[in-house]
Protein backbone atom coordinates (compact mmCIF):
# COMPACT_ATOMS: atom_id res chain seq x y z
CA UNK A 1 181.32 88.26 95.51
CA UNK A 2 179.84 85.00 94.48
CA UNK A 3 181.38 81.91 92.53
CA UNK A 4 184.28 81.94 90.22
CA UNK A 5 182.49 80.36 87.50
CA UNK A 6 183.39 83.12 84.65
CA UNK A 7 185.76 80.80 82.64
CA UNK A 8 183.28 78.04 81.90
CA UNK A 9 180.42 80.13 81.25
CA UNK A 10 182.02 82.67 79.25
CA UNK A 11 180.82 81.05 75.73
CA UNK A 12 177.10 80.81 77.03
CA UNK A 13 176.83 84.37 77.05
CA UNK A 14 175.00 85.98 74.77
CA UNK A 15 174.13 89.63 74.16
CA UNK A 16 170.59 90.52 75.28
CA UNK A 17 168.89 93.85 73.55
CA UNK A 18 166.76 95.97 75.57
CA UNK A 19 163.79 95.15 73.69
CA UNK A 20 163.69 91.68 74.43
CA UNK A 21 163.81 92.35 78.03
CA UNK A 22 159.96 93.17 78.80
CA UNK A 23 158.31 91.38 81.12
CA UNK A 24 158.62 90.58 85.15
CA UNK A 25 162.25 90.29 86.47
CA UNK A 26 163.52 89.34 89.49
CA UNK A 27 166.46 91.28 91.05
CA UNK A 28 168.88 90.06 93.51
CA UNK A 29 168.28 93.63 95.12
CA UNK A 30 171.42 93.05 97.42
CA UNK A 31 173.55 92.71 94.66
CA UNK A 32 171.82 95.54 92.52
CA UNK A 33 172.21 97.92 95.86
CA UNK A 34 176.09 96.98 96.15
CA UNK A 35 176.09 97.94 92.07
CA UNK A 36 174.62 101.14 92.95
CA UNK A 37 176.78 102.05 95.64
CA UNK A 38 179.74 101.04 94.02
CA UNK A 39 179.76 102.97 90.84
CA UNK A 40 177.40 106.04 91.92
CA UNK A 41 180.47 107.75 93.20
CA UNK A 42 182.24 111.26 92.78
CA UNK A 43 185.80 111.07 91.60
CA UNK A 44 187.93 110.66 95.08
CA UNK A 45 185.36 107.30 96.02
CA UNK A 46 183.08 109.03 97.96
CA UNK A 47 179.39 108.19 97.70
CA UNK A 48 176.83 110.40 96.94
CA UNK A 49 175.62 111.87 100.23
CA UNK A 50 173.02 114.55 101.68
CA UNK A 51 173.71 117.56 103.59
CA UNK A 52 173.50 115.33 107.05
CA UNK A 53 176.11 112.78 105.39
CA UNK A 54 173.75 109.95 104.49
CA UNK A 55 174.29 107.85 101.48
CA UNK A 56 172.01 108.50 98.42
CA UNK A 57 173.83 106.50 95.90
CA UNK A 58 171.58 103.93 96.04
CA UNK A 59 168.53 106.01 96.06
CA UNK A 60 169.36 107.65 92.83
CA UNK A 61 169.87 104.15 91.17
CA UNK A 62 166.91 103.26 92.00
CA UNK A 63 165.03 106.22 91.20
CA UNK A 64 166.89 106.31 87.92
CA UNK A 65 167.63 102.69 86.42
CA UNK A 66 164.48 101.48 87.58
CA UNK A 67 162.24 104.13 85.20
CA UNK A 68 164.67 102.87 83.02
CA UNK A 69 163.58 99.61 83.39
CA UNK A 70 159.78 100.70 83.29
CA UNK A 71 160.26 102.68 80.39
CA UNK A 72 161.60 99.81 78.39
CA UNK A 73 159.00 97.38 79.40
CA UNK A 74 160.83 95.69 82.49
CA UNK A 75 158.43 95.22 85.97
CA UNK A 76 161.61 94.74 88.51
CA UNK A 77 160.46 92.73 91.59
CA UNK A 78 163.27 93.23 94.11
CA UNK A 79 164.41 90.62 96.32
CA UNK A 80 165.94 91.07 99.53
CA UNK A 81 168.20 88.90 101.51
CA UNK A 82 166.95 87.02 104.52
CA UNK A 83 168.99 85.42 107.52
CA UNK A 84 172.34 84.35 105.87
CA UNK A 85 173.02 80.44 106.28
CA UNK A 86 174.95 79.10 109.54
CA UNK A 87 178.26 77.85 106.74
CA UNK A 88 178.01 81.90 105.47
CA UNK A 89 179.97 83.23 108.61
CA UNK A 90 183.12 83.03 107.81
CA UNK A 91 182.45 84.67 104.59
CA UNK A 92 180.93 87.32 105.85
CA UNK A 93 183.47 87.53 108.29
CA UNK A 94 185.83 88.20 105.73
CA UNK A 95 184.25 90.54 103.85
CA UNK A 96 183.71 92.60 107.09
CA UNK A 97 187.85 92.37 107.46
CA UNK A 98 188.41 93.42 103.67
CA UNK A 99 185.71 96.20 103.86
CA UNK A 100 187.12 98.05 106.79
CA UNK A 101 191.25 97.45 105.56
CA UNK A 102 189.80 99.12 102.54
CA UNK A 103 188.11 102.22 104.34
CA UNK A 104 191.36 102.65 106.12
CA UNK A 105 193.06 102.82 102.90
CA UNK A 106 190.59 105.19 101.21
CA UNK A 107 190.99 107.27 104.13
CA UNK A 108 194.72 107.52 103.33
CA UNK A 109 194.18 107.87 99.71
CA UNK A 110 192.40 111.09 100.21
CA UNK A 111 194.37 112.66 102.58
CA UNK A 112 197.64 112.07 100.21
CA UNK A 113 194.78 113.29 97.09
CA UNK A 114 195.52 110.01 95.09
CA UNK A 115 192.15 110.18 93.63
CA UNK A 116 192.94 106.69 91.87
CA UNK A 117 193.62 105.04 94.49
CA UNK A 118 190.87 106.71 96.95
CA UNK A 119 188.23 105.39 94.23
CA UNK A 120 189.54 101.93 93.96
CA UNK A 121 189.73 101.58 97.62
CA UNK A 122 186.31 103.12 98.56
CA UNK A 123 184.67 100.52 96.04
CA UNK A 124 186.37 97.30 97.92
CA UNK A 125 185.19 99.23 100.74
CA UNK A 126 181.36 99.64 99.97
CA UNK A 127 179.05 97.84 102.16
CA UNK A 128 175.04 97.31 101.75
CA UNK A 129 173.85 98.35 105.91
CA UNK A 130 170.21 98.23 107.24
CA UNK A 131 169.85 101.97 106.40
CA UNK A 132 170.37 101.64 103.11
CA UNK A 133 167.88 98.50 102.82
CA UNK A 134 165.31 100.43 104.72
CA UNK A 135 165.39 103.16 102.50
CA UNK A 136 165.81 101.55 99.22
CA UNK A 137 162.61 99.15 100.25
CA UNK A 138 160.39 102.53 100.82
CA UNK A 139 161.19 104.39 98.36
CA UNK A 140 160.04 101.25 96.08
CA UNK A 141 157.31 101.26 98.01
CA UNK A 142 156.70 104.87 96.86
CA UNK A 143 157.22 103.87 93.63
CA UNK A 144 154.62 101.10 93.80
CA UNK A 145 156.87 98.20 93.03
CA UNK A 146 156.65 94.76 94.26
CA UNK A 147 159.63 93.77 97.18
CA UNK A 148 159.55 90.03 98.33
CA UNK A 149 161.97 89.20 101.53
CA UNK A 150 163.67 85.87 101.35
CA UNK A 151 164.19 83.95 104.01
CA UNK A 152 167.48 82.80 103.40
CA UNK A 153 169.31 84.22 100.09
CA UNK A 154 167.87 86.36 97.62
CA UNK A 155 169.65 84.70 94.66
CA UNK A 156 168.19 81.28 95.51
CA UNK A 157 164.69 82.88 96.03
CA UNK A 158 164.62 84.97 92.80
CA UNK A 159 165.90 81.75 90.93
CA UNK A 160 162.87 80.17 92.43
CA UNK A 161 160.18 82.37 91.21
CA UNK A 162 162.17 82.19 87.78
CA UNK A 163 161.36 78.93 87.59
CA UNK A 164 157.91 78.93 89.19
CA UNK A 165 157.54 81.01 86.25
CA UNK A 166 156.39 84.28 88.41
CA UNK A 167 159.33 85.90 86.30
CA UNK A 168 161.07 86.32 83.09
CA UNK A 169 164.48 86.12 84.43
CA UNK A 170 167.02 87.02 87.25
CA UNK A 171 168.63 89.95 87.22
CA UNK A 172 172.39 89.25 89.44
CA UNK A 173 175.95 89.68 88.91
CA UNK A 174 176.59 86.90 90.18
CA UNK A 175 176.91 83.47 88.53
CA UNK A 176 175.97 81.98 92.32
CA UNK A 177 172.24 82.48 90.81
CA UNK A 178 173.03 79.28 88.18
CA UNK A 179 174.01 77.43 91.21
CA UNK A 180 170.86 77.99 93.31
CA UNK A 181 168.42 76.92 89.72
CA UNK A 182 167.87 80.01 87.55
CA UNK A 183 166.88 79.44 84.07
CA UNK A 184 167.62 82.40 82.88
CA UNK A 185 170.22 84.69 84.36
CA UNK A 186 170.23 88.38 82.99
CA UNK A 187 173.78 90.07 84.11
CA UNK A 188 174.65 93.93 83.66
CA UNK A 189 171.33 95.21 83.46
CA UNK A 190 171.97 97.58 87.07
CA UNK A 191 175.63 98.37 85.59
CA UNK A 192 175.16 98.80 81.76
CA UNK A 193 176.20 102.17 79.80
CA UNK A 194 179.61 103.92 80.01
CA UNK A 195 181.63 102.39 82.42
CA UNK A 196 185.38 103.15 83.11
CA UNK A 197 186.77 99.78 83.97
CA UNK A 198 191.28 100.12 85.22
CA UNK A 199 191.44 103.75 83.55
CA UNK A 200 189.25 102.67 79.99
CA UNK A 201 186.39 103.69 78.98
CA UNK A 202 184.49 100.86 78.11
CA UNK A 203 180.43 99.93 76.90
CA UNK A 204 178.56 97.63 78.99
CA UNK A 205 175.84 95.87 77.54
CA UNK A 206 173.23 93.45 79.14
CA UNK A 207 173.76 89.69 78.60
CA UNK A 208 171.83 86.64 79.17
CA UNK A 209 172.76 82.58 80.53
CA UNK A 210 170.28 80.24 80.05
CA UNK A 211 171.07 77.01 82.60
CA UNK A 212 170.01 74.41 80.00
CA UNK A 213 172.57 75.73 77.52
CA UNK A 214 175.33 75.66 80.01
CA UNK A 215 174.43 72.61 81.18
CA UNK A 216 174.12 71.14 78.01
CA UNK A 217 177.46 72.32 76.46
CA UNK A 218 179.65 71.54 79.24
CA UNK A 219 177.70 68.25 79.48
CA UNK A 220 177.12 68.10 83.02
CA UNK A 221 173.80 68.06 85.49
CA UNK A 222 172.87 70.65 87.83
CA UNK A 223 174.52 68.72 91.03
CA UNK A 224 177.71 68.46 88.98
CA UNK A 225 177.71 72.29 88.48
CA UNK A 226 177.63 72.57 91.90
CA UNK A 227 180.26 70.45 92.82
CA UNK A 228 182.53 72.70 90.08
CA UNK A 229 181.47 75.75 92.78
CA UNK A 230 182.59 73.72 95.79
CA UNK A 231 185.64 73.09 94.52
CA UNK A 232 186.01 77.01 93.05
CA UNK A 233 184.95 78.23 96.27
CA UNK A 234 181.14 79.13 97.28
CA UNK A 235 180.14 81.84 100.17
CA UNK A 236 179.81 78.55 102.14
CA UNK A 237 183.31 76.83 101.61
CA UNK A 238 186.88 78.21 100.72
CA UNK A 239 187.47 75.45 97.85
CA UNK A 240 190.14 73.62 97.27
CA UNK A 241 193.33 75.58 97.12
CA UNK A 242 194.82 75.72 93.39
CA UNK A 243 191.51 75.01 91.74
CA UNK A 244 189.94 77.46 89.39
CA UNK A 245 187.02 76.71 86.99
CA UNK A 246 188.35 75.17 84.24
CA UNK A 247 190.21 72.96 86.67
CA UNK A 248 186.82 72.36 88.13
CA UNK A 249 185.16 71.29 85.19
CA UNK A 250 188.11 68.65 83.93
CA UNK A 251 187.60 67.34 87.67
CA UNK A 252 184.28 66.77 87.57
CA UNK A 253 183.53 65.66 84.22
CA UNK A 254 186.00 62.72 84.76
CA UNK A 255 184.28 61.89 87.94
CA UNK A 256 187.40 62.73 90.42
CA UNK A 257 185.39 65.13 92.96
CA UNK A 258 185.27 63.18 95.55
CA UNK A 259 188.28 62.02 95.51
CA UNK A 260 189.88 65.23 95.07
CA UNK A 261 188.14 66.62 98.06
CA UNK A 262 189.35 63.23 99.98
CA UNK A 263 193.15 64.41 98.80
CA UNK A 264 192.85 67.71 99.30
CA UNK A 265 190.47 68.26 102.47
CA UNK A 266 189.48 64.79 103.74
CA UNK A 267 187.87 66.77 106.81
CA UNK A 268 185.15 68.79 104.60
CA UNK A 269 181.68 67.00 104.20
CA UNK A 270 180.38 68.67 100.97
CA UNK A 271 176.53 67.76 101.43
CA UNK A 272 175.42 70.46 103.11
CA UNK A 273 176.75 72.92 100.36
CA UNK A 274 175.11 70.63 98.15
CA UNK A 275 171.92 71.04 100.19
CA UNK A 276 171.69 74.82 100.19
CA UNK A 277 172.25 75.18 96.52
CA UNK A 278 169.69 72.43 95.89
CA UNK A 279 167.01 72.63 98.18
CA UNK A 280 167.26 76.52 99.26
CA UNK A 281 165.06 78.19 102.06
CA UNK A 282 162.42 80.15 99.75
CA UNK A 283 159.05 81.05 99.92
CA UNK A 284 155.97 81.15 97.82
CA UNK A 285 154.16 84.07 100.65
CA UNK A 286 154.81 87.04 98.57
CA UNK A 287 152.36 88.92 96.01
CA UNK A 288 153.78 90.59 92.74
CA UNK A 289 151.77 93.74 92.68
CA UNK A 290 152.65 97.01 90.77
CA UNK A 291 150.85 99.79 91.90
CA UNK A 292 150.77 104.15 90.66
CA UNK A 293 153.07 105.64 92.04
CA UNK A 294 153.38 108.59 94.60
CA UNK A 295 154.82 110.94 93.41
CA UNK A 296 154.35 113.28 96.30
CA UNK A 297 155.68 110.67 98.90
CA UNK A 298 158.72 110.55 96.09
CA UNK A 299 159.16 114.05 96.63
CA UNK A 300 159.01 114.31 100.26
CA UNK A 301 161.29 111.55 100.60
CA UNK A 302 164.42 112.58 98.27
CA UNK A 303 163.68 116.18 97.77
CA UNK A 304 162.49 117.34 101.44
CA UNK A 305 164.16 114.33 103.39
CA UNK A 306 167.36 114.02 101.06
CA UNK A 307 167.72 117.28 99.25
CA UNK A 308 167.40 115.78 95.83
CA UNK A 309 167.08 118.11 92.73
CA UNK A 310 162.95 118.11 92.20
CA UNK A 311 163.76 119.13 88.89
CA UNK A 312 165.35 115.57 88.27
CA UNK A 313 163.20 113.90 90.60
CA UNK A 314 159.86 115.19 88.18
CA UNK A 315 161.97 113.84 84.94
CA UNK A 316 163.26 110.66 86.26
CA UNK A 317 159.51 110.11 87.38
CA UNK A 318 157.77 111.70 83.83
CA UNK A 319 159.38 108.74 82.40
CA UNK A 320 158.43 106.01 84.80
CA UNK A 321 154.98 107.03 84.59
CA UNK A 322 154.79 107.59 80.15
CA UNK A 323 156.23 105.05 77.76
CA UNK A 324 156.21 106.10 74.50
CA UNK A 325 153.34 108.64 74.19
CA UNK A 326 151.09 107.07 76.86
CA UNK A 327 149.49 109.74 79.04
CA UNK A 328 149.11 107.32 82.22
CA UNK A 329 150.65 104.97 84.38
CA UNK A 330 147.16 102.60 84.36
CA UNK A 331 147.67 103.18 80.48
CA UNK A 332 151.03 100.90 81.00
CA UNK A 333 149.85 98.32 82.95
């Protein structure tokens, strides 16, 4: 999902430590659900599930990485996608097509017991429904944490209150986020830890972009960024066949976009790409609030209505509710 952009930003990374992560961020919560779902899994692919067969994958990342993310000083705001843009259709589309080839393929991966394959396949095959965004929004809600709907994409609308300064940071894997404004871009923060990545083992850690840095070492403006993603390939246009980021940025840094589009796809009106990365549907309606938890509406929900462990629901909550020897959750606020 999201723009190609990994090759030009790749330099502009820079490890992030925990401890410099306090502070309000804003979470694509789309993208952090499709995390969740995609790596909360049991060997063969399958998703964690309840006795009645509904997912709980993302319900346990939540209840989990977020009192992470309390413990450690972070107050997540989640951000959920609105009505997806008239020019995303044939994306989504496509992902609906690739989604359900996949299932078909997991389901043929398990019956042969090619647990590889069956896990590969499941995660190309993971999709973020209503049910799960109706359950992942009340259980925050239990948890007393902030939600704020977007009315168009949750990227653009977290970047937004980034840079309304309502929040530290965005937390997205996706480098779509630089695209739509955000100063600061936090990835691997709903993925970090142990990770086992085409059969290794291997440590993810969180890392930080900062737009101005980007910007300033590839020496080009915002707009110009942009046009790199249109000519990638955004959610809202296929790109130009051939043309990956580094491509992208030798194109548009010797001013040849529009021409290229004009040799390539003389047909394709770039400005309203343009227009939805720079002036994105948000809203300033929404009020960051975070509020005590509770706990026994946590522990109807996953332990009577999913049949989570209490035992793991009472630690996973003991440490949203103390940081470091504090006896209360008004103590941490």
């Amino acid at each position: 999902m999201g723009v190609a952009l990994r090759d030009i930003v790749a330099e502009y990374k820079t490890p992030v430590s925990w401890g410099s992560l306090s502070g309000i961020a804003a979470v694509d919560a789309n993208n952090a659900l499709y995390q969740f779902l995609t790596i909360i899994l049991q060997p063969d692919g399958t998703p964690l599930m309840d006795g009645r067969g509904r997912v709980t994958s993302h319900l346990s990342g939540i209840l989990f990485r977020v009192s992470n993310f309390m413990e450690k000083g972070i107050r997540p705001v989640f951000v959920f996608d609105g009505k997806p843009a008239v020019l995303k259709q044939a994306t989504v589309d496509e992902r609906r097509k690739i989604r359900d080839t996949a299932g078909v393929k997991w389901q043929e991966a398990v019956d042969r017991e090619d647990e590889a394959e069956a896990y590969k396949q499941a995660r190309s095959a993971t999709r973020v429904d209503t049910t799960i965004i109706e359950s992942s929004k009340e259980l925050l809600r239990l948890m007393g944490l902030p939600t704020v709907q977007a009315p168009g994409e949750g990227e653009a609308q977290a970047s937004h209150m980034v840079a309304k300064g309502d929040a530290r940071y965005v937390v997205s894997q996706d480098y779509d986020t630089l695209l739509f404004g955000a100063p600061n871009l936090v990835r691997n923060l709903t993925v970090s830890g142990k990770r086992k990545i085409r059969g290794r083992q291997i440590t993810v850690n969180p890392e930080r972009i900062l737009l101005e840095d980007l910007l300033a070492g590839q020496k080009l403006t915002r707009e110009q960024l942009i046009e790199i993603g249109i000519l990638i390939g955004t959610d809202f246009n296929p790109g130009v066949e051939g043309v990956g980021a580094k491509t992208g940025l030798k194109i548009v840094q010797r001013g040849g976009f529009a021409a290229k589009l004009k040799e390539k796809i003389p047909e394709f009106d770039p400005a309203p790409v343009k227009e939805i990365f720079l002036h994105p549907e948000v809203t300033d309606g929404y009020t960051l609030e975070w509020n005590p938890p509770d706990i026994p509406g946590i522990k109807e929900m996953l332990c009577e209505g999913y049949a989570f462990s209490e035992e793991r629901v009472e630690k996973a909550m003991e440490t949203f509710c103390v940081k470091a020897g504090q006896k209360t959750l008004e103590s941490w606020f």
